[in-house]
Protein backbone atom coordinates (compact mmCIF):
# COMPACT_ATOMS: atom_id res chain seq x y z
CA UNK A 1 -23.58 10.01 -24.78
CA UNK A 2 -21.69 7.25 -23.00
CA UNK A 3 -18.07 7.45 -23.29
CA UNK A 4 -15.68 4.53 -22.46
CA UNK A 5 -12.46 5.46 -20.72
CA UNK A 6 -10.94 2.02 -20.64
CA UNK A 7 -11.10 -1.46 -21.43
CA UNK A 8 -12.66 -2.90 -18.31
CA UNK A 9 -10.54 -6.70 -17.74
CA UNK A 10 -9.94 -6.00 -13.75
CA UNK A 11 -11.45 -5.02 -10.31
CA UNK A 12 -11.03 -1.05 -9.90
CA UNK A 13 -11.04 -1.23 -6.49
CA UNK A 14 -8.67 1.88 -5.44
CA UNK A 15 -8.68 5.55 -6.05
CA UNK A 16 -6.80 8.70 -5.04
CA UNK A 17 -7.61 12.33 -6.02
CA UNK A 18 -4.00 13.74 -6.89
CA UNK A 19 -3.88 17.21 -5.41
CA UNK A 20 -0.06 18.00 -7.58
CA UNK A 21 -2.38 17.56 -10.47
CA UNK A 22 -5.33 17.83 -9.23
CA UNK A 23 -6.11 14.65 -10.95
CA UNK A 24 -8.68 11.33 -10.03
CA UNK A 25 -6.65 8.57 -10.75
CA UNK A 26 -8.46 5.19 -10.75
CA UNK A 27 -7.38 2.70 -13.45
CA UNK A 28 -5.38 -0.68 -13.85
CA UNK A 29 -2.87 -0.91 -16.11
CA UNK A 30 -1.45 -4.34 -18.05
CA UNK A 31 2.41 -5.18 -18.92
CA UNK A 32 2.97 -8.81 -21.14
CA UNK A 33 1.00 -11.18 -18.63
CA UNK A 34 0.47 -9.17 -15.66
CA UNK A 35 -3.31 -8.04 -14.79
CA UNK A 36 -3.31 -4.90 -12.11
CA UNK A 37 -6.63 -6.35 -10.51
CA UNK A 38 -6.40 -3.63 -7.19
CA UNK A 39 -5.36 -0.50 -8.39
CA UNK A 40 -3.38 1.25 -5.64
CA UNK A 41 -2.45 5.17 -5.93
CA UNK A 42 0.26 6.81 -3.61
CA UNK A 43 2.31 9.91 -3.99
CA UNK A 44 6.17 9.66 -3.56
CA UNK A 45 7.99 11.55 -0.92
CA UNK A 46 10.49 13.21 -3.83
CA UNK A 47 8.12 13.56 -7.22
CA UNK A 48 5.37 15.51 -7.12
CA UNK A 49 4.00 13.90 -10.67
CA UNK A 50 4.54 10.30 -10.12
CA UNK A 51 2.21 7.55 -7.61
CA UNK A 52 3.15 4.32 -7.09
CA UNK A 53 0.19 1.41 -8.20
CA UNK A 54 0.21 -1.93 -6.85
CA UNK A 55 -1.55 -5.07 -8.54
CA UNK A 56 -3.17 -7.25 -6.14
CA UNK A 57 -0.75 -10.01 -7.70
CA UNK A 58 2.29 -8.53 -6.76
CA UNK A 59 3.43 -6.18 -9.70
CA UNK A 60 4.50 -2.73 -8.33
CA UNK A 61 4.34 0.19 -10.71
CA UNK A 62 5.98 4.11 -11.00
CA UNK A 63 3.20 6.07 -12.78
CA UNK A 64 3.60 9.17 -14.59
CA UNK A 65 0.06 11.58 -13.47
CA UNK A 66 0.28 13.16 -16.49
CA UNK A 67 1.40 11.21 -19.68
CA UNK A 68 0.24 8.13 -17.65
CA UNK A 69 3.06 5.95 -18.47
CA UNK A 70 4.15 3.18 -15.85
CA UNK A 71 7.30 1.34 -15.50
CA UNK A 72 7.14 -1.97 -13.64
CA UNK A 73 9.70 -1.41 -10.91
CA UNK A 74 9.02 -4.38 -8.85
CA UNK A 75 7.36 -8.08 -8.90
CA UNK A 76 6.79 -8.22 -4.96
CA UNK A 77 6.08 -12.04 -5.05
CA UNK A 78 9.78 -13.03 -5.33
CA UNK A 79 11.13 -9.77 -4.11
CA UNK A 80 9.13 -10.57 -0.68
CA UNK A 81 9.95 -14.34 -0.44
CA UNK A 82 6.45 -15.34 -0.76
CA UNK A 83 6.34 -19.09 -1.85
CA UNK A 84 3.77 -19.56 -4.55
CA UNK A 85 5.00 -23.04 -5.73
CA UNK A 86 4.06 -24.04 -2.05
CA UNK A 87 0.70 -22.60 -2.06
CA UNK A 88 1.41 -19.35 -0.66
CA UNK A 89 -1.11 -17.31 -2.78
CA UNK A 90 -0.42 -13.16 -3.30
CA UNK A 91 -3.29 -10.93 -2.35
CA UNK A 92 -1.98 -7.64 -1.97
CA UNK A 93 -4.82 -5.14 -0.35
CA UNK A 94 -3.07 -2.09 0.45
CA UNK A 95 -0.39 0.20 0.48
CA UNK A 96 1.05 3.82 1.53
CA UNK A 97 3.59 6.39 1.38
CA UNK A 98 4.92 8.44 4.24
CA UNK A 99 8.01 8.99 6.66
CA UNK A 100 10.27 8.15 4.08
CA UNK A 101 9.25 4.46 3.02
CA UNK A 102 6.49 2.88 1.43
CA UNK A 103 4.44 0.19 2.87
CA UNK A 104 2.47 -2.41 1.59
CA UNK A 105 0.25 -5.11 3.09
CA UNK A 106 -1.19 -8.61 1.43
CA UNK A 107 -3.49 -10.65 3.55
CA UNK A 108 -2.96 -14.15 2.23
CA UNK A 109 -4.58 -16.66 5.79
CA UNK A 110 -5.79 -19.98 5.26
CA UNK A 111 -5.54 -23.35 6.41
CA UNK A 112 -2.10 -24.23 6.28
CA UNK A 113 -0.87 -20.25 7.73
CA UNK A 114 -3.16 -21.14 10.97
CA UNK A 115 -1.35 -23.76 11.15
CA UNK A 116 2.20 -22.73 10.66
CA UNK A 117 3.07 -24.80 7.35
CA UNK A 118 3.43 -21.52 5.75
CA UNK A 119 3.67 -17.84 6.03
CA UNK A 120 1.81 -16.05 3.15
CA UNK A 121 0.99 -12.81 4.46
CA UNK A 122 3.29 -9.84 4.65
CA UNK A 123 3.40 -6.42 5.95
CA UNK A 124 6.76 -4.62 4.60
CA UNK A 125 8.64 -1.87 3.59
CA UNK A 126 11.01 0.03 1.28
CA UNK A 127 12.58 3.23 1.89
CA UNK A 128 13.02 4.10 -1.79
CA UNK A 129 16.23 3.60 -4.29
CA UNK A 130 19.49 2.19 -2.88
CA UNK A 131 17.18 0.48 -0.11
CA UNK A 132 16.01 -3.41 0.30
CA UNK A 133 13.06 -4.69 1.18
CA UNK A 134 12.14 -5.27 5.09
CA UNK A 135 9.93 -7.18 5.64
CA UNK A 136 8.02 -6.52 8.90
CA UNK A 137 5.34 -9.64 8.98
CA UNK A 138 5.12 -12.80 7.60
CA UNK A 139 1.40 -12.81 8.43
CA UNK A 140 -1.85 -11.69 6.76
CA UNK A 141 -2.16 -7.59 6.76
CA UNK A 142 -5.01 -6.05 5.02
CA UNK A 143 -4.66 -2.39 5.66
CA UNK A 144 -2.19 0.55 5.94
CA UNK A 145 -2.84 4.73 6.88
CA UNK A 146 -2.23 7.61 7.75
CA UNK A 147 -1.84 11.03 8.25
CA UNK A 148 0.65 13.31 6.89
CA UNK A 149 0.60 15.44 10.12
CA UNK A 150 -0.51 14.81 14.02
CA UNK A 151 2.63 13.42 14.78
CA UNK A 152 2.89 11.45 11.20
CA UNK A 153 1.39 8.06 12.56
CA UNK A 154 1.48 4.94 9.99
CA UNK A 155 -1.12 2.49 11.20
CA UNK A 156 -0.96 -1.61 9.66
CA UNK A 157 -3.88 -3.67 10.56
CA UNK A 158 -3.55 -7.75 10.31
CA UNK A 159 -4.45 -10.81 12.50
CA UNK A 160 -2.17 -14.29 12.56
CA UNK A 161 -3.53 -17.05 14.44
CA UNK A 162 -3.20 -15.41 18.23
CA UNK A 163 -5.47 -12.06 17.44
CA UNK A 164 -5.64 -8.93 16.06
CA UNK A 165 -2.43 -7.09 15.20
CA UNK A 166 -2.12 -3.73 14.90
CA UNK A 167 1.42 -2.12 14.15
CA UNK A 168 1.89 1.52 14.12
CA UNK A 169 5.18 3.82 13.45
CA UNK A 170 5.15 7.12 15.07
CA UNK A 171 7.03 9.87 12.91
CA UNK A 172 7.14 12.78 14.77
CA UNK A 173 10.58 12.05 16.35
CA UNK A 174 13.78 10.68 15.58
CA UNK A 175 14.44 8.79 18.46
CA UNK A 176 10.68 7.56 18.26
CA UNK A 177 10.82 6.69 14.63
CA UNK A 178 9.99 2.31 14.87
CA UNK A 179 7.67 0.10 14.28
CA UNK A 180 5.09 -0.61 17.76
CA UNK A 181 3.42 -3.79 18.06
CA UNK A 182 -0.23 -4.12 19.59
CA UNK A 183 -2.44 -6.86 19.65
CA UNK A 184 -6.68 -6.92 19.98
CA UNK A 185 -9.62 -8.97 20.25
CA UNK A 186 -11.01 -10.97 17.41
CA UNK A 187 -14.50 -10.70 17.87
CA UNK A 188 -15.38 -13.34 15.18
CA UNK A 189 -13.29 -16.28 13.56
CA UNK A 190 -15.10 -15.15 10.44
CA UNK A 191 -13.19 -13.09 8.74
CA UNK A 192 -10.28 -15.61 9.10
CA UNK A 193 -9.55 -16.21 5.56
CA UNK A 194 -8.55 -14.03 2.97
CA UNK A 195 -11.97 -13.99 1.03
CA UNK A 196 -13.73 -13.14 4.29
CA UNK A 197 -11.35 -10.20 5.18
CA UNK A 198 -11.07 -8.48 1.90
CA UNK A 199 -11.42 -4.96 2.76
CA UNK A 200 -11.61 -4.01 6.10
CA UNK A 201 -10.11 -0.02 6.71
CA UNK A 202 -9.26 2.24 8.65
CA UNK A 203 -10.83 5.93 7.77
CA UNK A 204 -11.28 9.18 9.22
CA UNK A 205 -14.64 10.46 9.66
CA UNK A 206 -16.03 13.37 10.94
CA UNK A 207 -14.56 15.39 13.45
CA UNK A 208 -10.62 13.95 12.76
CA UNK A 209 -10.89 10.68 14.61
CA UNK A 210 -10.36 7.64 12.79
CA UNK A 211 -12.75 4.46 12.62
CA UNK A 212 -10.75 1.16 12.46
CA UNK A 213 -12.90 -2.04 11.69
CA UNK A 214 -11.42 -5.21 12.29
CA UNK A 215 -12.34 -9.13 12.68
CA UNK A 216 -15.61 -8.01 13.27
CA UNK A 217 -14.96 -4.84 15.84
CA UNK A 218 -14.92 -1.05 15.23
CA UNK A 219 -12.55 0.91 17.01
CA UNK A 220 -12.03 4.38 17.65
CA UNK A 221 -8.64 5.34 16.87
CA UNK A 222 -6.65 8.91 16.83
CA UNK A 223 -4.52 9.79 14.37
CA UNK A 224 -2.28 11.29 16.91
CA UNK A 225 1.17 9.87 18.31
CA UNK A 226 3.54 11.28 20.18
CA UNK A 227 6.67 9.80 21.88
CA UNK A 228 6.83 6.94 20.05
CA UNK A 229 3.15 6.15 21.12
CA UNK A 230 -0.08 5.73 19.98
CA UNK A 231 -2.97 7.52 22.55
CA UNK A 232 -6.96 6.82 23.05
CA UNK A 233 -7.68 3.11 21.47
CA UNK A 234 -10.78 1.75 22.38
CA UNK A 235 -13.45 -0.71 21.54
CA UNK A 236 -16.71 0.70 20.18
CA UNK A 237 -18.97 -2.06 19.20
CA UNK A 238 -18.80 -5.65 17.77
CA UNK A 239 -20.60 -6.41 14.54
CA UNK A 240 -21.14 -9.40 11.89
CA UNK A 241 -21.27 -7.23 8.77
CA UNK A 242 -19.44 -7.22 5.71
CA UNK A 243 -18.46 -3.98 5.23
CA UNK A 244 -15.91 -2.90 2.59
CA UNK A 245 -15.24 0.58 3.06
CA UNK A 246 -17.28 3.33 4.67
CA UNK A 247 -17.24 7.32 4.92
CA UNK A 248 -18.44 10.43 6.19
CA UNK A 249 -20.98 12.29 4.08
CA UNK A 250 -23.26 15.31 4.80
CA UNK A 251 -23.11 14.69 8.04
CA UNK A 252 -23.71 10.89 8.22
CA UNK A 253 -22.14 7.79 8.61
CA UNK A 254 -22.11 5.63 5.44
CA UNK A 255 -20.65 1.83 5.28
CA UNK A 256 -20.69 -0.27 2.21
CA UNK A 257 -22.11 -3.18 2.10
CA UNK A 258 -21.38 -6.98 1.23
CA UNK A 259 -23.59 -8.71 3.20
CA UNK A 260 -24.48 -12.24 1.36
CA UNK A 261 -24.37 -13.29 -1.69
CA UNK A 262 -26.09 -16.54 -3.44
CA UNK A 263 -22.37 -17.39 -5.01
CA UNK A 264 -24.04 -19.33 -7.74
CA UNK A 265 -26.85 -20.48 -5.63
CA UNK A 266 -24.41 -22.21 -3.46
CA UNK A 267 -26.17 -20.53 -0.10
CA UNK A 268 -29.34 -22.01 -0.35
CA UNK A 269 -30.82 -19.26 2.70
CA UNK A 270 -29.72 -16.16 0.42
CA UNK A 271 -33.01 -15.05 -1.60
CA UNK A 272 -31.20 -11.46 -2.56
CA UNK A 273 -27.62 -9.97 -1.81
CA UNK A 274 -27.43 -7.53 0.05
CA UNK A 275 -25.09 -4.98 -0.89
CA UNK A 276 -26.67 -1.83 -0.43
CA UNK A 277 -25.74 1.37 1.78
CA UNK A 278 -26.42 2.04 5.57
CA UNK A 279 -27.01 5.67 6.35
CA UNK A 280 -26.69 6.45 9.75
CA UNK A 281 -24.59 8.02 12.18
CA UNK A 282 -21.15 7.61 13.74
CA UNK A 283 -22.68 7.63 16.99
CA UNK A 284 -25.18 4.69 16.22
CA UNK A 285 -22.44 2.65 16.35
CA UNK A 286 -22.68 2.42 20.05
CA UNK A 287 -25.68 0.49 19.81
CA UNK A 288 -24.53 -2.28 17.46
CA UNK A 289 -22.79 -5.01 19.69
CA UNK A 290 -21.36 -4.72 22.62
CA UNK A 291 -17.45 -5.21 22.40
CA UNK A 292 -16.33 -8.57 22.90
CA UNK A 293 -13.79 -10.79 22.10
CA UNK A 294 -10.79 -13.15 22.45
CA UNK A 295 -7.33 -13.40 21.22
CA UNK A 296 -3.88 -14.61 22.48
CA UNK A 297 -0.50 -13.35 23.26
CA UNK A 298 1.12 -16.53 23.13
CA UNK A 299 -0.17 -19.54 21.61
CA UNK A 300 2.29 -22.84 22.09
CA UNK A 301 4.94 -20.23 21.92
CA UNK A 302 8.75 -19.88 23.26
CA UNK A 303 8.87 -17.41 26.04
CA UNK A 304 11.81 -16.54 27.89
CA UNK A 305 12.30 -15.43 31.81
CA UNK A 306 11.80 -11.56 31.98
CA UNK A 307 10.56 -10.66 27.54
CA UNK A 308 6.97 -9.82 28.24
CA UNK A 309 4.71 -10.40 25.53
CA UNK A 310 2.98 -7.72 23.03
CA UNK A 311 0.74 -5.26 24.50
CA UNK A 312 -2.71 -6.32 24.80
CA UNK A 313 -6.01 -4.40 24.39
CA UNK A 314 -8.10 -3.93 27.81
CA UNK A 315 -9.74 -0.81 27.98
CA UNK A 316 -13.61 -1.01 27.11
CA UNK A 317 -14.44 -4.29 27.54
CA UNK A 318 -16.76 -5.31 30.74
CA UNK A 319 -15.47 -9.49 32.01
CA UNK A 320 -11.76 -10.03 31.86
CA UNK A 321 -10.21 -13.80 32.12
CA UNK A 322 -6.22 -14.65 31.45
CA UNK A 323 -5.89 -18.37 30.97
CA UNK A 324 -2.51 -19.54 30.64
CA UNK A 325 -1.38 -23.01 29.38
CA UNK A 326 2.66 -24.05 30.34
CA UNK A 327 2.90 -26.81 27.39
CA UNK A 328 6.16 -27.97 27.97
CA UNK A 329 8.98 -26.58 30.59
CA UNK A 330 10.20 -26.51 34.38
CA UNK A 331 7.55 -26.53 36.70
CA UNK A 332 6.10 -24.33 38.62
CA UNK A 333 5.19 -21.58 36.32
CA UNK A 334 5.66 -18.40 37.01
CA UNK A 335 4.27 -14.90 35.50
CA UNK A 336 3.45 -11.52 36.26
CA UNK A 337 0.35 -9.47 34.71
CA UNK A 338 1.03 -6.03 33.92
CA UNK A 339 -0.98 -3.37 32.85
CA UNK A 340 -0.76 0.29 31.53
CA UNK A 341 -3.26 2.43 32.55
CA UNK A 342 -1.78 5.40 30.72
CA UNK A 343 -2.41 4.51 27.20
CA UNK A 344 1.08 4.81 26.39
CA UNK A 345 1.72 0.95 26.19
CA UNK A 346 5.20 1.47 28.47
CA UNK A 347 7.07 2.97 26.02
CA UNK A 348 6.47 6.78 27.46
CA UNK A 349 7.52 7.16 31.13
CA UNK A 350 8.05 3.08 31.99
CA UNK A 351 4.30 3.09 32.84
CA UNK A 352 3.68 -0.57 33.31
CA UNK A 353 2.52 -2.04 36.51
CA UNK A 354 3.02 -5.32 37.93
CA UNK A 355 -0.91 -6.46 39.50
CA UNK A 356 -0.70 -10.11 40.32
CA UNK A 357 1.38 -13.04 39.64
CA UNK A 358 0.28 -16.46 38.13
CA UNK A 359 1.21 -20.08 38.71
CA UNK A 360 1.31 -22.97 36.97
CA UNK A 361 2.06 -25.67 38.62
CA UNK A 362 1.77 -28.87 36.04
CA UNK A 363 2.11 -29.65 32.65
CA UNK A 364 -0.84 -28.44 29.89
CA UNK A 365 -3.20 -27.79 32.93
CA UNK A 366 -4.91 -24.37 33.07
CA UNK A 367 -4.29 -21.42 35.26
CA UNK A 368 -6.46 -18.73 35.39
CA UNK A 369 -6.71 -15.23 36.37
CA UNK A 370 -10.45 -13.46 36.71
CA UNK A 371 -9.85 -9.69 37.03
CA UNK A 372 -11.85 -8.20 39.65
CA UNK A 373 -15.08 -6.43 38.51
CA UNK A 374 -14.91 -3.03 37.35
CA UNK A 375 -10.97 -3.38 36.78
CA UNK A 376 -9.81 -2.24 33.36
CA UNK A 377 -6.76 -0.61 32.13
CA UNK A 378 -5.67 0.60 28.66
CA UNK A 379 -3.17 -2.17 27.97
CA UNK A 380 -2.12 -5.83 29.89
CA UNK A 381 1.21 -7.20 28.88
CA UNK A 382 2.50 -11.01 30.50
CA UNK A 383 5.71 -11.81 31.87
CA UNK A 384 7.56 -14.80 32.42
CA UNK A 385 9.32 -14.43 35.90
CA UNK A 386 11.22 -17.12 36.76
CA UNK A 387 12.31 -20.33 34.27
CA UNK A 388 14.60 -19.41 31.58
CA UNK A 389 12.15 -20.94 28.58
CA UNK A 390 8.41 -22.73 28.49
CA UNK A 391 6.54 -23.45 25.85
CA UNK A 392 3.43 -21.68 26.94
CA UNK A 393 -0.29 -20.01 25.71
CA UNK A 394 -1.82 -17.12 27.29
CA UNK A 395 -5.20 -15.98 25.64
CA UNK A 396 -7.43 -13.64 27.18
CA UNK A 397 -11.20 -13.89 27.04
CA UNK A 398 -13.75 -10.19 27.24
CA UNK A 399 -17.37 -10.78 27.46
């Protein structure tokens, strides 16, 4: 006999398994006019019986695991500035609890945020009662992890219109204990918008490493940090699937699927979605596409003599170009290419390099930089060196 738990008026689209109460939790729940369409489950860091829920609209929730009563404790549209009377749209994907603070992600992009008009993304934080808001990003995020032990990392994953961004805050130590800023390859402008980048994760499978998929690219990633560091990033393969979540079972690698769909016969080459399982394994991966990608570390930006820019993703990936673009400022141009070959991104040990110095030497023409072959590192950072402010783009280019 079929029994209905609950009215069914929203997308279930989160679950936890509550070890306090040992407890699935997977529901929405709906307060005057506000619809819970992503259901959300974290623990709190002081009450065993209570998770946090956040609607993909902004509403954030204190839940009660056993008489499952909720109390609205925040509407995160106006709490995190986001401007919905401009078009800024909510879209809140993802949240977690750890290291003292809760984070949560929404991965609003279109038009008018690749373009700078506006800013509706966010990644942010709150660090419990008596605390404000921080926000962290004004950009799209669409994921946030991690582990409760192996040095307590946090991961974010997000993209603005440079490249990838990945922020990560390393727990283990107080000294340590800040937010890190990376940046990676997009290997497709598809999953641009919001509706193309719905639900890309990060997960652990199988033997304690974590898969990260992002803008079309998996990535091994460890779920390690130490020293205010995060160890062992690399490219695996490039792909042009839409895959929602994915796991380890008996041994295999499953990904969802959300291929195509005929959106009301609208895509006159779709004959059947596709939105079925793969089964396979972790190490077939390796023979989807080979990494490759682009992405920027400035782009028409403000950079000043001697602030290098974020730390950029160059291990596993086979042709490396720097092109770099002096838009407006004193002339000539200089800057210096470092790299990291540690993995530590320079912030264990001061292990950045200096490898060869750029010029350019008149306005909006292109300099260039083709690294030899067979030259990789695990990170490449760029440095202004000599006038006090350009307006400049440097975007790198792996094939």
């Amino acid at each position: 006999m079929k029994k209905q738990i609950a009215s069914h008026r929203s997308t279930y689209a989160n679950r936890i398994i509550h070890r306090q109460s040992n407890r699935t939790s997977h529901r929405s729940v709906h307060r005057g006019q506000t619809s819970a369409e992503l259901g959300v489950f974290q623990e709190t860091a002081c009450k065993s019986e209570v998770v946090y829920m956040l609607g993909m609209d902004g509403p954030l929730w204190e839940c009660d695991v056993y008489n499952l009563t909720c109390k609205q404790l925040f509407d995160l549209v106006q709490v995190l500035d986001i401007n919905t009377t401009a078009g800024e749209q909510p879209h809140f994907k993802a949240a977690h609890t750890m290291n003292g603070r809760l984070v949560v992600t929404s991965n609003t992009f279109e038009e008018a945020d690749f373009t700078g008009s506006q800013h509706g993304g966010r990644l942010a934080e709150w660090e419990g009662p008596g605390h404000n808001w921080t926000i962290l990003e004004r950009t799209a995020f669409v994921e946030v992890t991690g582990r409760r032990n192996f040095g307590k990392v946090i991961y974010a994953v997000g993209w603005d219109y440079r490249s990838v961004i990945l922020k990560v805050f390393v727990g283990d130590t107080r000294q340590d204990r800040k937010w890190q800023t990376y940046r990676l390859p997009k290997a497709s402008h598809a999953y641009d918008h919001l509706w193309q980048t719905e639900w890309p994760r990060i997960r652990e499978v199988e033997t304690e490493r974590y898969l990260m998929d992002a803008h079309g690219m998996f990535y091994e990633l460890s779920p390690l940090g130490w020293a205010g560091s995060t160890w062992g990033l690399r490219p695996v393969c490039q792909h042009l699937r839409m895959i929602p979540d994915y796991t380890s079972f008996r041994g295999m690698l499953v990904l969802g699927g959300n291929q195509v769909s005929s959106i009301m016969d609208n895509n006159v080459v779709t004959g059947q979605a596709q939105s079925g399982l793969w089964f396979g394994k972790t190490d077939d991966l390796w023979s989807f596409g080979k990494p490759q990608g682009w992405g920027a570390v400035w782009r028409r930006d403000t950079v000043s003599r001697g602030v290098p820019s974020d730390p950029y993703l160059m291990t596993g990936f086979d042709k490396k170009v720097l092109f770099i673009i002096v838009h407006q400022g004193s002339f000539p141009a200089y800057f210096s290419i470092e790299v990291d070959v540690t993995g530590a991104a320079g912030i264990y040990l001061r292990s950045w390099s200096s490898v060869y110095r750029l010029v350019g030497n008149r306005p909006s023409t292109i300099g260039f930089y083709i690294f030899p072959e067979g030259f990789s590192a695990h990170w490449v950072r760029v440095v202004p060196t000599y006038q006090e402010s350009n307006i400049v783009t440097a975007y790198f280019h792996y094939t």
